[in-house]
N, C-alpha and C. Protein backbone atom coordinates (compact mmCIF):
# COMPACT_ATOMS: atom_id res chain seq x y z
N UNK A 1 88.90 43.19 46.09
CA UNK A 1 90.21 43.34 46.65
C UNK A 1 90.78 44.74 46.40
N UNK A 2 90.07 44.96 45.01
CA UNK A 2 90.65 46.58 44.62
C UNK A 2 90.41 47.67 45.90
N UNK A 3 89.19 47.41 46.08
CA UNK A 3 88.79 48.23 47.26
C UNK A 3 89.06 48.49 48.60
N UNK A 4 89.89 47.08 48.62
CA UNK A 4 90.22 47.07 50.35
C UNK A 4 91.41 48.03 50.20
N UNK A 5 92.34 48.02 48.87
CA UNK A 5 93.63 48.88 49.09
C UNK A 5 93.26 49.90 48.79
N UNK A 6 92.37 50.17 47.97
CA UNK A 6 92.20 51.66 48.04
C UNK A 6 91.66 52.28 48.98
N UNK A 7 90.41 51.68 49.97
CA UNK A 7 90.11 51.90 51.29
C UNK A 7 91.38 52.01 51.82
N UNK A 8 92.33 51.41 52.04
CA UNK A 8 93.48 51.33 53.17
C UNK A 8 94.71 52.33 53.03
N UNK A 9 94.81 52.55 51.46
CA UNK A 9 95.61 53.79 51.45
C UNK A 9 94.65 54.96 51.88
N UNK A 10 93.41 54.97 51.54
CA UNK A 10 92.82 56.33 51.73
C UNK A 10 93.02 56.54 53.56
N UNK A 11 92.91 55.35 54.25
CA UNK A 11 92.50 55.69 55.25
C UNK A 11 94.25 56.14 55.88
N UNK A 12 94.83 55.42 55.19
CA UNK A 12 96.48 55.83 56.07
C UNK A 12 97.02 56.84 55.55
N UNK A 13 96.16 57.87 54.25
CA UNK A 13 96.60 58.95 54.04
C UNK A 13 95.91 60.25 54.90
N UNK A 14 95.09 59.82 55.05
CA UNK A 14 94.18 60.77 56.28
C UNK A 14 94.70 60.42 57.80
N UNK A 15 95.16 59.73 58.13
CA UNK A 15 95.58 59.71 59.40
C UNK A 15 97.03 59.93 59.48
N UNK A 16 97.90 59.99 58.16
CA UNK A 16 99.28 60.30 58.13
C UNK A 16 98.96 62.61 58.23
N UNK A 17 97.98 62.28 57.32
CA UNK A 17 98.18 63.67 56.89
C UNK A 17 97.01 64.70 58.17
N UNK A 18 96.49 64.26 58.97
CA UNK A 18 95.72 64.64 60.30
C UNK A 18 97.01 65.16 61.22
N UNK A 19 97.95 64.60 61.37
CA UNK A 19 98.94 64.52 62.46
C UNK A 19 99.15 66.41 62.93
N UNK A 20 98.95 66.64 63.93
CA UNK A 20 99.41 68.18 64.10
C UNK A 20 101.41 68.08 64.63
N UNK A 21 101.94 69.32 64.42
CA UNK A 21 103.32 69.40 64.68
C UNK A 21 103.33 69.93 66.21
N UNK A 22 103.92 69.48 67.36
CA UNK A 22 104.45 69.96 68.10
C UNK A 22 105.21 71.56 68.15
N UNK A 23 104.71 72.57 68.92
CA UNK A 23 105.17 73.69 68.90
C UNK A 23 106.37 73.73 69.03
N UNK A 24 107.57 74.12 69.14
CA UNK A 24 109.19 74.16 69.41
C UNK A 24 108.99 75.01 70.91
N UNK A 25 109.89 74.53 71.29
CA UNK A 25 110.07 75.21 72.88
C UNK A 25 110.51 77.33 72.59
N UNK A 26 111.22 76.52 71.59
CA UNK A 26 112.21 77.83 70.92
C UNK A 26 110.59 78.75 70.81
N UNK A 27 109.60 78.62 70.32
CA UNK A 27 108.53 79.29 70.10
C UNK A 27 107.80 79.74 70.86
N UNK A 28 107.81 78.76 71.92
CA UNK A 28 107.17 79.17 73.11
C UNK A 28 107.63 80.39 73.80
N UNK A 29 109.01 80.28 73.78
CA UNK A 29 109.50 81.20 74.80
C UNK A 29 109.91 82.60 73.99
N UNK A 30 109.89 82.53 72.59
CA UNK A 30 109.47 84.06 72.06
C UNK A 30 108.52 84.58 72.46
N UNK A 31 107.37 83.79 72.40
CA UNK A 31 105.91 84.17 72.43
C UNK A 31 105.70 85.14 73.84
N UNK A 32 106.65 84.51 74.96
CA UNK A 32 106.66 85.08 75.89
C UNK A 32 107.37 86.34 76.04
N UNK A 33 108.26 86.16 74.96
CA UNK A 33 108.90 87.49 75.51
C UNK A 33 108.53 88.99 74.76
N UNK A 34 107.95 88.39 74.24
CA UNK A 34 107.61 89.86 73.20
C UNK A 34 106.00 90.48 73.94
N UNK A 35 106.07 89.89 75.22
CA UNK A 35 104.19 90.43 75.40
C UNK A 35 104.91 92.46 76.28
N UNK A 36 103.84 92.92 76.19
CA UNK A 36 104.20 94.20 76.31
C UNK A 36 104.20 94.99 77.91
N UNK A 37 105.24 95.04 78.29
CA UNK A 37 104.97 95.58 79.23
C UNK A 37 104.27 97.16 80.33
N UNK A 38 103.06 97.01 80.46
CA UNK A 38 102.01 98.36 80.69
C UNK A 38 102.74 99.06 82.37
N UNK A 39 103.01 100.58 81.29
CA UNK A 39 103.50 101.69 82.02
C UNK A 39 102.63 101.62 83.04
N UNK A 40 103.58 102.14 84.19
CA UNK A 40 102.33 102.68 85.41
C UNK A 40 102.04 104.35 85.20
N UNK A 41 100.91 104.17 85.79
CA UNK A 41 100.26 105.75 85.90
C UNK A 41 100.53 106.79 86.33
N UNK A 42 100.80 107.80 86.63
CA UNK A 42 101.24 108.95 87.50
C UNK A 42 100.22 109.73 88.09
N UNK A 43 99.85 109.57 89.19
CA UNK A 43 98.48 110.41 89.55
C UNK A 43 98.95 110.74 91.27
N UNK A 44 98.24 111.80 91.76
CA UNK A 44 97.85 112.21 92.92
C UNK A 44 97.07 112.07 94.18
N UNK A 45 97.37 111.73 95.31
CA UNK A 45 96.78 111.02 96.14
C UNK A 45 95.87 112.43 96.68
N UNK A 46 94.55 112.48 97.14
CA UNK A 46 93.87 113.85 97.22
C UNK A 46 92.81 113.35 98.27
N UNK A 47 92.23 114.36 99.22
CA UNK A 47 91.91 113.90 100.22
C UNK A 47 90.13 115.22 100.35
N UNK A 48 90.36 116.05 98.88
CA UNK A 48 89.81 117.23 98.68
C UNK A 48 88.27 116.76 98.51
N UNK A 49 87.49 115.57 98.76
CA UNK A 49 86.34 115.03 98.51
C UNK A 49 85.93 114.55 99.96
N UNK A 50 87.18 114.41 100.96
CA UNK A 50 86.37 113.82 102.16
C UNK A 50 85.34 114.69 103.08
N UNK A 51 85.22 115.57 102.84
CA UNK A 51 83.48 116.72 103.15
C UNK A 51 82.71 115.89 103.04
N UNK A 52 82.39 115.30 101.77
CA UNK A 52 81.48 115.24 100.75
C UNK A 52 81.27 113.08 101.72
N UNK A 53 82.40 112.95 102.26
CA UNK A 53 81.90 111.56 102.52
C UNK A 53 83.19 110.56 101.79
N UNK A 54 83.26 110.88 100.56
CA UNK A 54 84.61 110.06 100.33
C UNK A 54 85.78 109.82 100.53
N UNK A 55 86.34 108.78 101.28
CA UNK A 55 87.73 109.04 102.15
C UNK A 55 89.17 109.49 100.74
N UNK A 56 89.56 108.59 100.87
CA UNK A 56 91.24 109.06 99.58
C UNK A 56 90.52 109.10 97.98
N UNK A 57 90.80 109.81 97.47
CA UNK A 57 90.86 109.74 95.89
C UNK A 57 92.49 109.70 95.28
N UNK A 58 92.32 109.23 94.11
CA UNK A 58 93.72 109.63 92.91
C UNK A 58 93.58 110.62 91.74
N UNK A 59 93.68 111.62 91.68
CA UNK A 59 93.45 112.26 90.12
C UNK A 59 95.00 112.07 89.40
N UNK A 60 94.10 111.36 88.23
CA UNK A 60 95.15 111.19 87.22
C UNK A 60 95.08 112.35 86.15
N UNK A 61 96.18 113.55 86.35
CA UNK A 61 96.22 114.02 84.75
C UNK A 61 96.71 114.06 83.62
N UNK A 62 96.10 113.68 82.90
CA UNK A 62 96.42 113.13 81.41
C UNK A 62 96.43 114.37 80.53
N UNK A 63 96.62 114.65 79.35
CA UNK A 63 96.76 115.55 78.72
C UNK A 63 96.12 116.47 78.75
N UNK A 64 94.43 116.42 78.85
CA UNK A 64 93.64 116.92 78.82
C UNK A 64 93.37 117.43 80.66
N UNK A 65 94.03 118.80 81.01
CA UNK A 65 93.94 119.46 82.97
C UNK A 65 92.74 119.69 82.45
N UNK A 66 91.77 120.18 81.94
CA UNK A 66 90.45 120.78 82.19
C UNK A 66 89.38 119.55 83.37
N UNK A 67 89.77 118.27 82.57
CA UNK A 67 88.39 116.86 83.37
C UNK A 67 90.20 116.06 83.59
N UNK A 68 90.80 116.16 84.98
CA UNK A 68 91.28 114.82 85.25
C UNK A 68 90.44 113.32 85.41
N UNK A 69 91.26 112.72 85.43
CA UNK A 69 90.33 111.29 85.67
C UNK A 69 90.33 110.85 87.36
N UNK A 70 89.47 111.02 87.86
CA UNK A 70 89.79 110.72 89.68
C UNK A 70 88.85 109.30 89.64
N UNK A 71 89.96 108.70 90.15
CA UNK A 71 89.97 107.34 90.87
C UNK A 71 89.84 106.99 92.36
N UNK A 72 88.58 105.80 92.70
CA UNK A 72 88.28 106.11 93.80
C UNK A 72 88.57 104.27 93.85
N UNK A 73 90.01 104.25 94.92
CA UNK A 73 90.04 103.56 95.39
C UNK A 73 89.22 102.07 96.09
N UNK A 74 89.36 101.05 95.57
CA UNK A 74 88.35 99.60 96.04
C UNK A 74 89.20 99.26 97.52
N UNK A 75 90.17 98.89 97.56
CA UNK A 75 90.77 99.06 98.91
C UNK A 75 91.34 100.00 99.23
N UNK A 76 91.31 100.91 101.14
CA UNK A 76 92.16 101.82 101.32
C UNK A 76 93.54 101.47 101.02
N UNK A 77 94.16 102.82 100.68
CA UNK A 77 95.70 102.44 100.54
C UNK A 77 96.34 102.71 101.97
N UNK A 78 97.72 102.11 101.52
CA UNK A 78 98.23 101.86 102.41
C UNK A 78 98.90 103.28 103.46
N UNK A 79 99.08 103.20 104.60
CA UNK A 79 99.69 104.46 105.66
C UNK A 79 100.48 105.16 104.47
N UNK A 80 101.49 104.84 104.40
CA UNK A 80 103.02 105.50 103.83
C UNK A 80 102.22 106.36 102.28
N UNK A 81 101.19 106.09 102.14
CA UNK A 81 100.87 106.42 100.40
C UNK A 81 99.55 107.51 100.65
N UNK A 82 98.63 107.24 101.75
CA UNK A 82 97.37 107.87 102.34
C UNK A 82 98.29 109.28 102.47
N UNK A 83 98.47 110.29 101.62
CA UNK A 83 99.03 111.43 102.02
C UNK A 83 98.64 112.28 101.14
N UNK A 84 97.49 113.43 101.62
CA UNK A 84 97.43 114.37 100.77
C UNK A 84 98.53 115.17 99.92
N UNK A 85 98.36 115.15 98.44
CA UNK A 85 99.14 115.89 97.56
C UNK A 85 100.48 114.93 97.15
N UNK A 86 100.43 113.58 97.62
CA UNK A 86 101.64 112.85 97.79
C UNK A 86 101.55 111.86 95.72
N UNK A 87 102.43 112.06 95.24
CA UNK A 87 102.35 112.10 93.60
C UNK A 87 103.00 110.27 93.81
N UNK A 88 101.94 109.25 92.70
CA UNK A 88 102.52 108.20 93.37
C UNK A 88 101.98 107.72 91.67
N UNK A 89 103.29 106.47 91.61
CA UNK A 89 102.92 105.74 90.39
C UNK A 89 102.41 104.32 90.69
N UNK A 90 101.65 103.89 89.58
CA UNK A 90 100.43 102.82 90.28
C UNK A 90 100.03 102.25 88.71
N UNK A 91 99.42 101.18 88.88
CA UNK A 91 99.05 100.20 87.77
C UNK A 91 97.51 100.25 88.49
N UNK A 92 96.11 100.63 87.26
CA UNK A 92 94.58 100.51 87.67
C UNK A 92 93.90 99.56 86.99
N UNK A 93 92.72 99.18 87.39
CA UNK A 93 91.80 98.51 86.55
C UNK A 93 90.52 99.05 87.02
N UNK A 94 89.37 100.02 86.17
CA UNK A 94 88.70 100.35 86.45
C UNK A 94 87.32 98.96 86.73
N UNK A 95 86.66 99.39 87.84
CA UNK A 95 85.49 98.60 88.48
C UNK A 95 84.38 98.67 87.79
N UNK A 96 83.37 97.75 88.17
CA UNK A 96 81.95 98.32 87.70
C UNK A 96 81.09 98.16 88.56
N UNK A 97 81.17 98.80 89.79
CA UNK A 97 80.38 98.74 90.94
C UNK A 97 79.89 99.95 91.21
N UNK A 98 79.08 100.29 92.49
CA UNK A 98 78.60 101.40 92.53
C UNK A 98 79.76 102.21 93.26
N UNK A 99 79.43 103.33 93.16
CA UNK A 99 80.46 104.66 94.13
C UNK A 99 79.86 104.18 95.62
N UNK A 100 81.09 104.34 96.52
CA UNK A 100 80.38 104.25 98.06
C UNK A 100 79.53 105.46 98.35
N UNK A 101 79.50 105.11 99.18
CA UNK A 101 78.19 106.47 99.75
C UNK A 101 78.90 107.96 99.95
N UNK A 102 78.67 109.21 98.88
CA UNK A 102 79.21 110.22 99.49
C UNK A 102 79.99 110.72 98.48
N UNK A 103 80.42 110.01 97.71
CA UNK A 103 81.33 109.67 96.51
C UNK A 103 80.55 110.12 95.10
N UNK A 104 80.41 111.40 94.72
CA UNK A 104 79.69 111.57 93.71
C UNK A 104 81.07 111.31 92.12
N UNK A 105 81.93 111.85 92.98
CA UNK A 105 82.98 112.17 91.74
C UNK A 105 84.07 110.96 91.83
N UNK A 106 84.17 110.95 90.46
CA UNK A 106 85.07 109.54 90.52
C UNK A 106 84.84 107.91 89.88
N UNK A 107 85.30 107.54 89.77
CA UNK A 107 85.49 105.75 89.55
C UNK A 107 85.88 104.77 89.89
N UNK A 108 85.60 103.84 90.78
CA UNK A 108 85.48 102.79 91.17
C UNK A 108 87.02 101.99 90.58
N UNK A 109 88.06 102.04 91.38
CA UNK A 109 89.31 101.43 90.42
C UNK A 109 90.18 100.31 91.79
N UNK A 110 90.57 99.45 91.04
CA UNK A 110 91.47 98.67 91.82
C UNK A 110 93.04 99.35 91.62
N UNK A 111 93.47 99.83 92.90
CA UNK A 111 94.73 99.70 92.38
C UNK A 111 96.15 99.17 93.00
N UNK A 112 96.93 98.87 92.03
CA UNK A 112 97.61 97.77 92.35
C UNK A 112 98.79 98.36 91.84
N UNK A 113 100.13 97.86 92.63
CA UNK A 113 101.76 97.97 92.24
C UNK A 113 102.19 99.65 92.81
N UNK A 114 101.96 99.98 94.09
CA UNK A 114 101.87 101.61 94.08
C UNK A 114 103.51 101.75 94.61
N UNK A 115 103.99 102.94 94.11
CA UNK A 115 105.20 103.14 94.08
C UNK A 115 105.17 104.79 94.39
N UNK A 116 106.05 105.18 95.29
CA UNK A 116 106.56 106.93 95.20
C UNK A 116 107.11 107.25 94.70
N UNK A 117 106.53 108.68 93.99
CA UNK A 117 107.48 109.08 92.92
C UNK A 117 108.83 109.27 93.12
């Protein structure tokens, strides 16, 4: 008989003490608000590669003018933005596909959220 209660507390102390707590709503919605919001880019719409075969590029320069970073568009952009020398802010995600044909210089980038300066 000893055993059945000590079996029976053991077992209702492990299933009392298993229980997880419900997150608070209150927590949830910090969680949300503190995520960080990513600057857009400042780069140049450039048209100085289409010889060569590649239609629009972006050079982004970053601190370092000697190697900008040129970005080669996954979809054409749009009329109003397709403008040589035209300075435009933009959110990227670089690709990992090949360069189109013609396209030696550059990187493969999606870009997304484009705005005039």
């Amino acid at each position: 008989m000893k055993f059945y209660i000590i079996l029976f507390t053991g077992l209702l102390l492990m299933v009392y003490s298993c229980k997880t707590k419900k997150p608070s709503t209150q927590q949830n919605s910090q969680s949300t608000e503190q995520t960080p919001v990513k600057p857009k880019t400042l780069g140049k719409v450039s048209h100085q590669y289409r010889v060569t075969g590649c239609n629009t590029v972006v050079i982004v320069n970053a601190e370092n003018n000697e190697n900008p970073l040129v970005l080669i568009p996954k979809d054409t952009l749009a009329k109003e933005f397709d403008k040589d020398g035209l300075e435009i802010y933009f959110e990227y995600r670089l690709l990992k596909i090949k360069n189109p044909a013609g396209c030696s210089h550059g990187i493969p980038a999606l870009i997304s959220n484009i705005s005039k300066k």
